[in-house]
PDB file of N, CA and C in Angstrom:
ATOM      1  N   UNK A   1     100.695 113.098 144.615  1.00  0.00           N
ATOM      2  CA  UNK A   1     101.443 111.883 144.361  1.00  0.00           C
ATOM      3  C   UNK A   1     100.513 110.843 143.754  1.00  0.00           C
ATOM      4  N   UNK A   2     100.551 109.989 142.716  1.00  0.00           N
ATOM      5  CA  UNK A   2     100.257 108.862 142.457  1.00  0.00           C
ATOM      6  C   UNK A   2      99.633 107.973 143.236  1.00  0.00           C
ATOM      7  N   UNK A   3      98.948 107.607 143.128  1.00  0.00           N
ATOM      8  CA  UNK A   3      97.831 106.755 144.257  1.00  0.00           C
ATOM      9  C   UNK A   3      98.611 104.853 143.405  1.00  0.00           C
ATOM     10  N   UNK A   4      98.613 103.935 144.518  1.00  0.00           N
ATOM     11  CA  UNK A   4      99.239 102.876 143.703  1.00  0.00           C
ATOM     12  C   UNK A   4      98.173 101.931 143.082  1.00  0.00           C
ATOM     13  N   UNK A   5      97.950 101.267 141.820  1.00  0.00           N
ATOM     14  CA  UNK A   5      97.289 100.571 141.236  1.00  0.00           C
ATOM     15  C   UNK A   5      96.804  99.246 141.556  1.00  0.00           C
ATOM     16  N   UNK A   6      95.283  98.928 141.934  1.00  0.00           N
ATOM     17  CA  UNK A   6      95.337  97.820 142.759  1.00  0.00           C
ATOM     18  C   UNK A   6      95.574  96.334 141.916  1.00  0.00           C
ATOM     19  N   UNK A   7      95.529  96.709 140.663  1.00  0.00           N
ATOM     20  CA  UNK A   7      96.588  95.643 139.768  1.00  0.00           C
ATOM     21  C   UNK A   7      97.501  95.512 139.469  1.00  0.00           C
ATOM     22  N   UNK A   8      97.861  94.417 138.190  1.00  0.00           N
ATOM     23  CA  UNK A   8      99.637  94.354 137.824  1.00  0.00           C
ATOM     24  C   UNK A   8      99.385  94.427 136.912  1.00  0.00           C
ATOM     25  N   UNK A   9      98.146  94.340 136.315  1.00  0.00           N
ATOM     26  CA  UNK A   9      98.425  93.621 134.642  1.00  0.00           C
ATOM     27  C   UNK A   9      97.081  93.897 134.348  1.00  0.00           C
ATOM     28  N   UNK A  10      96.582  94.687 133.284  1.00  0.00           N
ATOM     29  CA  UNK A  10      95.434  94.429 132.663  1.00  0.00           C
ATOM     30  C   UNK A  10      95.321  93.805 131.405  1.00  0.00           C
ATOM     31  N   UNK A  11      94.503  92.720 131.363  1.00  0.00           N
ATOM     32  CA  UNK A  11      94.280  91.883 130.207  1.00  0.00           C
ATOM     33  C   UNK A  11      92.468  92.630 129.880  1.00  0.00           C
ATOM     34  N   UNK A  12      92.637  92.939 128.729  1.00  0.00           N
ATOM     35  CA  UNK A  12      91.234  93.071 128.353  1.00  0.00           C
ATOM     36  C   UNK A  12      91.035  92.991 126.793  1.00  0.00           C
ATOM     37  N   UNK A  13      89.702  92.280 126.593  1.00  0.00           N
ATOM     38  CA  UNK A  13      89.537  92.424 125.232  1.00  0.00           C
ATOM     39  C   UNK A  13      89.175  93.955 124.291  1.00  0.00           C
ATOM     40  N   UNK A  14      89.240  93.996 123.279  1.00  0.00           N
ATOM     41  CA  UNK A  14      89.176  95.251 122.255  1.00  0.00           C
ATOM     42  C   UNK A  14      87.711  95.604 122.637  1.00  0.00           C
ATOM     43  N   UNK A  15      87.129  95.099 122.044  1.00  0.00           N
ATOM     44  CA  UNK A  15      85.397  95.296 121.884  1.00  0.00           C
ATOM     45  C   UNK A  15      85.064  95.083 123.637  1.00  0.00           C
ATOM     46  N   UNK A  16      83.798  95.740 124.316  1.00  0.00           N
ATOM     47  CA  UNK A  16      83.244  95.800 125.866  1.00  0.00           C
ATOM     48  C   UNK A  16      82.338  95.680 125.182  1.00  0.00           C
ATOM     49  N   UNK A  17      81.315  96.031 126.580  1.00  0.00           N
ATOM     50  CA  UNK A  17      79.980  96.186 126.340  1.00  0.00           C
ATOM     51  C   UNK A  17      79.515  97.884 126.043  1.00  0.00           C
ATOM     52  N   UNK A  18      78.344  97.983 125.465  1.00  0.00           N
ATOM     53  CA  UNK A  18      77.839  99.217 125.352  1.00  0.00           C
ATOM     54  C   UNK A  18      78.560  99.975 123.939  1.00  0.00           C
ATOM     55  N   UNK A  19      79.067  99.057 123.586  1.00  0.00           N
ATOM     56  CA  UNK A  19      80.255 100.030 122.734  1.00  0.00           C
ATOM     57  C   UNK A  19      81.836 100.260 122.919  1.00  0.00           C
ATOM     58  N   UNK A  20      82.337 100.471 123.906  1.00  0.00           N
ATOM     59  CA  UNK A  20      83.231 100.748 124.605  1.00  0.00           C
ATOM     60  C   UNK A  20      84.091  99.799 124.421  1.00  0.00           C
ATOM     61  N   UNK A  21      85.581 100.160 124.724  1.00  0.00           N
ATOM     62  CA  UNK A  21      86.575 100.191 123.942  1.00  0.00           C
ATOM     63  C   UNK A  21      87.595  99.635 125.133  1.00  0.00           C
ATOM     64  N   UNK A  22      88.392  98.505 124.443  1.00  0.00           N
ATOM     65  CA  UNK A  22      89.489  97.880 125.656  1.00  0.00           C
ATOM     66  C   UNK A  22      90.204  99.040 125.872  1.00  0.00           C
ATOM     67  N   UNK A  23      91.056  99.709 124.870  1.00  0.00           N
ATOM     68  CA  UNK A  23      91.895 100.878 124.860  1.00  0.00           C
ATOM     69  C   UNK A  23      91.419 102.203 125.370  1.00  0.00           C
ATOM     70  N   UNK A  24      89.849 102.401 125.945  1.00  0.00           N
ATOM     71  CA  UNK A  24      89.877 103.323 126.587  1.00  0.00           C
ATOM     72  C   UNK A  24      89.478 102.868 127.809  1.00  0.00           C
ATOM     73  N   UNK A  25      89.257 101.822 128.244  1.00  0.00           N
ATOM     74  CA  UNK A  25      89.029 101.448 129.737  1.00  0.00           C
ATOM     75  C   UNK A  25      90.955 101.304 130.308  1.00  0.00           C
ATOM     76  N   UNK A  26      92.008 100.810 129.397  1.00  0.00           N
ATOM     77  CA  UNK A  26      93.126 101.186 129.753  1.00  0.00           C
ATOM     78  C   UNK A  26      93.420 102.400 130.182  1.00  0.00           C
ATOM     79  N   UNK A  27      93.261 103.515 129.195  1.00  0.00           N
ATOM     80  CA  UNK A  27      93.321 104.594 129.601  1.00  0.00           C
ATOM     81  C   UNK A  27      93.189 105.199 130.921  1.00  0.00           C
ATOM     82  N   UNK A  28      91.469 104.906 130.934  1.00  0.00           N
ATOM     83  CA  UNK A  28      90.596 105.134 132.280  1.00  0.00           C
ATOM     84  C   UNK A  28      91.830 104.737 133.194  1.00  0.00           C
ATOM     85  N   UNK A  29      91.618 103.933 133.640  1.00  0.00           N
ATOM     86  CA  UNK A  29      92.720 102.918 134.497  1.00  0.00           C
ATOM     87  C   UNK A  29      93.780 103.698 135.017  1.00  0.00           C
ATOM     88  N   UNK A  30      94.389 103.985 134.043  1.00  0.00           N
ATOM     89  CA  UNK A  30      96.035 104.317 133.753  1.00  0.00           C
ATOM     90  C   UNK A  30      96.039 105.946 134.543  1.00  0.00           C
ATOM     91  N   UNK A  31      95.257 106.546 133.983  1.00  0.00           N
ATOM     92  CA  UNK A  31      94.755 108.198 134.136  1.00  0.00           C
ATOM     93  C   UNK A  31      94.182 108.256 135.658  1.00  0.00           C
ATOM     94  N   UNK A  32      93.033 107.375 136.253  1.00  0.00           N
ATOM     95  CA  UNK A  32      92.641 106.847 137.633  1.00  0.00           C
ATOM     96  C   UNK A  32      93.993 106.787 138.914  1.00  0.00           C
ATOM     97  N   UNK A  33      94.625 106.040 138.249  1.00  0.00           N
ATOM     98  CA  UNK A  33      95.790 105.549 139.025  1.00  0.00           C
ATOM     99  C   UNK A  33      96.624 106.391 139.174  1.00  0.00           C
ATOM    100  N   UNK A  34      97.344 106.987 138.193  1.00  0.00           N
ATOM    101  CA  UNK A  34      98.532 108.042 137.876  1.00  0.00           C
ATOM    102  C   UNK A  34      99.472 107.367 137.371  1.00  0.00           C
ATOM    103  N   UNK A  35      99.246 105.878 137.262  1.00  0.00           N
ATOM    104  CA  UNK A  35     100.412 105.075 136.700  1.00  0.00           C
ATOM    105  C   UNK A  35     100.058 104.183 135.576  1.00  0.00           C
ATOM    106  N   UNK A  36     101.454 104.000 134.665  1.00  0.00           N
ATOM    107  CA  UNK A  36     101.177 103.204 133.610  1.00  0.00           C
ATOM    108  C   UNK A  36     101.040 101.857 133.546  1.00  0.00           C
ATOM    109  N   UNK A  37     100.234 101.404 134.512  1.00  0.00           N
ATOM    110  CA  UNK A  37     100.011  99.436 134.721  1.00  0.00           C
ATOM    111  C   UNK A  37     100.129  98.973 133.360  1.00  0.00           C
ATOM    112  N   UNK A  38     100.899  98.229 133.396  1.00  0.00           N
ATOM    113  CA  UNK A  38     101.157  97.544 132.120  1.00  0.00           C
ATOM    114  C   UNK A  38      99.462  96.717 131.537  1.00  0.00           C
ATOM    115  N   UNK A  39      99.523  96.585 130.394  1.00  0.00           N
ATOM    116  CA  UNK A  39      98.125  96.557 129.847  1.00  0.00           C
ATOM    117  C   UNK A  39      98.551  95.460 128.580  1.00  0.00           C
ATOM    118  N   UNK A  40      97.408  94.719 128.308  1.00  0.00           N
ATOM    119  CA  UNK A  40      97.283  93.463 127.056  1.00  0.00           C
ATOM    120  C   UNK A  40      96.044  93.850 126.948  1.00  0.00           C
ATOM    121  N   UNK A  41      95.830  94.201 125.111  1.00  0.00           N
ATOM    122  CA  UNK A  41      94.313  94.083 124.241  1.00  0.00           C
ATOM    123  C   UNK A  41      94.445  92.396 123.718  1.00  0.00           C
ATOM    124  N   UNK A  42      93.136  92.130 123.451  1.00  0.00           N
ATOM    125  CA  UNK A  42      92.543  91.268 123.054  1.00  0.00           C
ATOM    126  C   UNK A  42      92.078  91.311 121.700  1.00  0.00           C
ATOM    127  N   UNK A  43      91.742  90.749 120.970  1.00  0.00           N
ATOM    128  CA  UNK A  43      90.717  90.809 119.899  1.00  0.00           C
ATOM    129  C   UNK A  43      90.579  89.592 119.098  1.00  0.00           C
ATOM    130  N   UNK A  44      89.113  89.648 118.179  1.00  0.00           N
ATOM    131  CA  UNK A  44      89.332  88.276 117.235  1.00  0.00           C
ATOM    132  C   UNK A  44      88.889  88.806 115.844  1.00  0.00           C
ATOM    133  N   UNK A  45      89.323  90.984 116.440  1.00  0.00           N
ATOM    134  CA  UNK A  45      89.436  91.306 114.827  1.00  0.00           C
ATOM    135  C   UNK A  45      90.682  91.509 114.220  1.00  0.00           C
ATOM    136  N   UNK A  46      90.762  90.654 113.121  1.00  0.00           N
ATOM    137  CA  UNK A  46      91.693  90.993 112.414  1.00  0.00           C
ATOM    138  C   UNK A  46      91.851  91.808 111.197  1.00  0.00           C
ATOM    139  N   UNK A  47      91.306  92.345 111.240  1.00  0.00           N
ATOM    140  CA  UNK A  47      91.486  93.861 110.044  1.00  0.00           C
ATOM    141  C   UNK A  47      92.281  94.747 110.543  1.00  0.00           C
ATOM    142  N   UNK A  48      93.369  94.797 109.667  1.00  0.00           N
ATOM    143  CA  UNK A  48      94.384  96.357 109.538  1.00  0.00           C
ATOM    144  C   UNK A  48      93.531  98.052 110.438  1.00  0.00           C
ATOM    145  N   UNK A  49      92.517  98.025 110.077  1.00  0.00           N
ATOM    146  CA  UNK A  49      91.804  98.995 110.989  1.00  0.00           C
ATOM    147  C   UNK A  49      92.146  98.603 112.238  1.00  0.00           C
ATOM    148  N   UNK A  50      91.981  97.405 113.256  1.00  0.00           N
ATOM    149  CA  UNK A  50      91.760  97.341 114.452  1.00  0.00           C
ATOM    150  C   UNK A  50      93.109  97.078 114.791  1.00  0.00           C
ATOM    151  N   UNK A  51      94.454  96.316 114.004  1.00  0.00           N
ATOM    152  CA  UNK A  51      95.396  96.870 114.486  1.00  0.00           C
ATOM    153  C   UNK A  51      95.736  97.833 114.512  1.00  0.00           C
ATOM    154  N   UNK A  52      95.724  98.436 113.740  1.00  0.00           N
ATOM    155  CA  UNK A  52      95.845 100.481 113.706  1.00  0.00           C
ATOM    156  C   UNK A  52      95.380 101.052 114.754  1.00  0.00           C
ATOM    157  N   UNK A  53      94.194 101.019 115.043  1.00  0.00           N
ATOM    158  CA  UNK A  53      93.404 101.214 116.303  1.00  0.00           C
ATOM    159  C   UNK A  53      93.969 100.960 117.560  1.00  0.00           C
ATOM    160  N   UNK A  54      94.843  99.390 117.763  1.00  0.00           N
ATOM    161  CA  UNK A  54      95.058  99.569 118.839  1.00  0.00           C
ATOM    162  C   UNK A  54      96.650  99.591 119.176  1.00  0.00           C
ATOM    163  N   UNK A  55      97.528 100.063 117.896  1.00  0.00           N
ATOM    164  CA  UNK A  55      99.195 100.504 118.189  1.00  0.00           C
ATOM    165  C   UNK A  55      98.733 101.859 118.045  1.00  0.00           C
ATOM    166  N   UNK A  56      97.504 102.620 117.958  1.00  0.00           N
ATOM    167  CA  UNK A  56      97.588 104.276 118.359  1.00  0.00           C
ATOM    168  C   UNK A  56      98.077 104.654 119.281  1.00  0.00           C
ATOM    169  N   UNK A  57      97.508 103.096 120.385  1.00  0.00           N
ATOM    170  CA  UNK A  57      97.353 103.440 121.771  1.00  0.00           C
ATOM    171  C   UNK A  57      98.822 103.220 122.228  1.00  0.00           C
ATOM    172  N   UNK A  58      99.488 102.146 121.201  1.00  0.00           N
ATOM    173  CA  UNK A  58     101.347 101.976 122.105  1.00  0.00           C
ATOM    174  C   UNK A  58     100.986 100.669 122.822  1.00  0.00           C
ATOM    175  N   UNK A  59      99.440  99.638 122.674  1.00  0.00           N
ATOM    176  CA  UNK A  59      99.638  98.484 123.235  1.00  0.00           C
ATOM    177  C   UNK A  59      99.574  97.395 122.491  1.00  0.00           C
ATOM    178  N   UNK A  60     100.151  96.141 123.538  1.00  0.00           N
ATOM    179  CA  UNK A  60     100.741  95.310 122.869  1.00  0.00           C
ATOM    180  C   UNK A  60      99.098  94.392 122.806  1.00  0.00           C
ATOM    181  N   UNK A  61      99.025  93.615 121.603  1.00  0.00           N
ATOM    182  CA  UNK A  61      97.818  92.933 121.575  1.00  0.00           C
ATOM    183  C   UNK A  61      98.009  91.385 120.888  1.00  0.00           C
ATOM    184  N   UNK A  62      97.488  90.458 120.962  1.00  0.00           N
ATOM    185  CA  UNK A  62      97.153  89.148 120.553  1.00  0.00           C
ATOM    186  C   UNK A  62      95.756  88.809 120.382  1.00  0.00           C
ATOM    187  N   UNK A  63      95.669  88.017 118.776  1.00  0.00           N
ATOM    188  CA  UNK A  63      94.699  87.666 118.296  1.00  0.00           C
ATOM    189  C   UNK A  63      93.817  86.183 118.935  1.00  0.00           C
ATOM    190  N   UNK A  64      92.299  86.412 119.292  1.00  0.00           N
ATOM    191  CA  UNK A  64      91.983  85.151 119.693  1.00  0.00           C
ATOM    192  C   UNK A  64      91.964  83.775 118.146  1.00  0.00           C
ATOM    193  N   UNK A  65      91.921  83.533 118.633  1.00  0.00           N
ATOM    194  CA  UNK A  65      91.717  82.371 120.211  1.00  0.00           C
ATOM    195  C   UNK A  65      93.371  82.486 120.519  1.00  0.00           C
ATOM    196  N   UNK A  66      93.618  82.709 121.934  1.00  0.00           N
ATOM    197  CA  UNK A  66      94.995  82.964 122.195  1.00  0.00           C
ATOM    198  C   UNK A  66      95.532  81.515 122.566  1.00  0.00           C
ATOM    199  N   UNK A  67      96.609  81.839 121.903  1.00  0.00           N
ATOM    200  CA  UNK A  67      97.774  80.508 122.824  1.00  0.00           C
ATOM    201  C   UNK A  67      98.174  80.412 123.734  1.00  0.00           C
ATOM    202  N   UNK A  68      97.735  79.651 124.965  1.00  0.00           N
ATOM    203  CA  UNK A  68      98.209  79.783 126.366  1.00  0.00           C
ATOM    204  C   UNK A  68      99.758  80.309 126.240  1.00  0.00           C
ATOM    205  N   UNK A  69     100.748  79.666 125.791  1.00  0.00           N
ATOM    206  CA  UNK A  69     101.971  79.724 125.839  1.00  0.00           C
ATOM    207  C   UNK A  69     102.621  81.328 125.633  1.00  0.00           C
ATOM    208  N   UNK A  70     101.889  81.791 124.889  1.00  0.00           N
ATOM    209  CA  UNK A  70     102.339  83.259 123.973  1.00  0.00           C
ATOM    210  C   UNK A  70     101.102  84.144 125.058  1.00  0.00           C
ATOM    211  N   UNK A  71     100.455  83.575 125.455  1.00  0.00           N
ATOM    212  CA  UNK A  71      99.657  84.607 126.687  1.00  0.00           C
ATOM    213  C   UNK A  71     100.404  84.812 127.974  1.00  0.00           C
ATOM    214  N   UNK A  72     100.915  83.336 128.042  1.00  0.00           N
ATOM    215  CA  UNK A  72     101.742  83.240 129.359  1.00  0.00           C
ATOM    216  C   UNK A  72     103.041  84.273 129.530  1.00  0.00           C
ATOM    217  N   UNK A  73     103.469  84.464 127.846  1.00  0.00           N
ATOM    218  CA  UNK A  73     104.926  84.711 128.008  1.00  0.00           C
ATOM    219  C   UNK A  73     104.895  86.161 127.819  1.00  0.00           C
ATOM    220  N   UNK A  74     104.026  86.548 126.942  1.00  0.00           N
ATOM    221  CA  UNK A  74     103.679  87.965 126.699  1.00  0.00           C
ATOM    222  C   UNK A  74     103.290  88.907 128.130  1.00  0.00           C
ATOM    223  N   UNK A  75     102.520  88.095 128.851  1.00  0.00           N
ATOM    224  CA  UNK A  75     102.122  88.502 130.508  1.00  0.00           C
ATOM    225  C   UNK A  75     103.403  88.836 131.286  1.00  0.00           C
ATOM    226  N   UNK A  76     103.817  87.690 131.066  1.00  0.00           N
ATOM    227  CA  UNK A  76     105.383  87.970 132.156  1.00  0.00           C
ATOM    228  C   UNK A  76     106.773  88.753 131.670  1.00  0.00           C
ATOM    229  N   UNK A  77     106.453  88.905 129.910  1.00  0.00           N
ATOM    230  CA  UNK A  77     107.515  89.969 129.834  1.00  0.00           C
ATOM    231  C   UNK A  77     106.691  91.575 130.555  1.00  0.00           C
ATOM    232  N   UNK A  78     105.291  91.866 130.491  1.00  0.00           N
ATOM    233  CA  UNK A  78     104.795  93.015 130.690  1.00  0.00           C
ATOM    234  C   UNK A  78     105.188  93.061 131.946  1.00  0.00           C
ATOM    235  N   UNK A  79     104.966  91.781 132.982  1.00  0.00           N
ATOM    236  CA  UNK A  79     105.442  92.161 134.503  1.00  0.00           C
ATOM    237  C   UNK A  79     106.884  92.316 134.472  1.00  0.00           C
ATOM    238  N   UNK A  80     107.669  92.067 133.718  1.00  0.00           N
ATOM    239  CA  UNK A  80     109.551  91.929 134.065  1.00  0.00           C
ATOM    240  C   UNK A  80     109.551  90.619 134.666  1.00  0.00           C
ATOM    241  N   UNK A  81     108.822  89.772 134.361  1.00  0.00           N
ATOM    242  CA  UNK A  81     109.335  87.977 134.919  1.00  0.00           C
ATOM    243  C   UNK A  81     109.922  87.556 134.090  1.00  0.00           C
ATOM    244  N   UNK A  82     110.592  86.359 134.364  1.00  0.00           N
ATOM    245  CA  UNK A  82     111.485  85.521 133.110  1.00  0.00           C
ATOM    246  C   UNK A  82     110.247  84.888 132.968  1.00  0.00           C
ATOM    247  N   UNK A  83     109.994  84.234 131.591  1.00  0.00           N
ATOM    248  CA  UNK A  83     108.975  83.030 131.475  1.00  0.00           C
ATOM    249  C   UNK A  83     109.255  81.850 132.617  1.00  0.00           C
ATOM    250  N   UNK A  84     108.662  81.365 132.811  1.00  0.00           N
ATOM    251  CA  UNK A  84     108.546  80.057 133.704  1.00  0.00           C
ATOM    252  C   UNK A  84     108.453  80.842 135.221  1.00  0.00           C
ATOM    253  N   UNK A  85     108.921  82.323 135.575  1.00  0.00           N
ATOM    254  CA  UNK A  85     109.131  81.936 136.887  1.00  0.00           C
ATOM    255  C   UNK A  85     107.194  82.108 137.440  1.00  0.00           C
ATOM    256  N   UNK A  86     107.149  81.455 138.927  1.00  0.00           N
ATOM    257  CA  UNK A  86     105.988  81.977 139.574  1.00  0.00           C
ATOM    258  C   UNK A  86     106.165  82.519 140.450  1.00  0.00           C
ATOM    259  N   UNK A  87     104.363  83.234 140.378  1.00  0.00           N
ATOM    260  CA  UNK A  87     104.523  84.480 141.592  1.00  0.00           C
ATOM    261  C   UNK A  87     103.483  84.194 142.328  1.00  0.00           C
TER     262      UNK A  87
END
């Protein structure tokens, strides 16, 4: 059985350290868990490569410098919240 995920939401940027890759520490995660925790990439590349790169993966991403508002709202559609509500 599925072990449950001790998050809700991963926010991570594209680029890590060492090399390493937002979209495969999702993975990691996702594969760890047995479940698909909803996931947000990051980035402040904007070249057609790195979007390509990261709709391979099927995730949803926003360019920095992010807009609180469109971070906020993008977060809470991934959880199933209406915008505004709190948790």
């Amino acid at each position: 059985s599925a072990a449950s995920s001790p998050v809700d939401l991963i926010v991570s940027d594209l680029r890590l350290a060492h090399g390493e890759a937002g979209t495969t520490l999702v993975a990691d995660l996702r594969a760890r868990y047995g479940i698909a925790t909803p996931a947000l990439i990051v980035t402040g590349d904007r070249s057609l490569k790195t979007a390509r790169e990261i709709k391979e993966h099927q995730l949803p991403f926003l360019y920095k410098p992010l807009p609180a508002g469109r971070l906020k709202s993008l977060m809470a559609q991934l959880l199933n919240l209406k915008p505004g509500l709190k948790s």
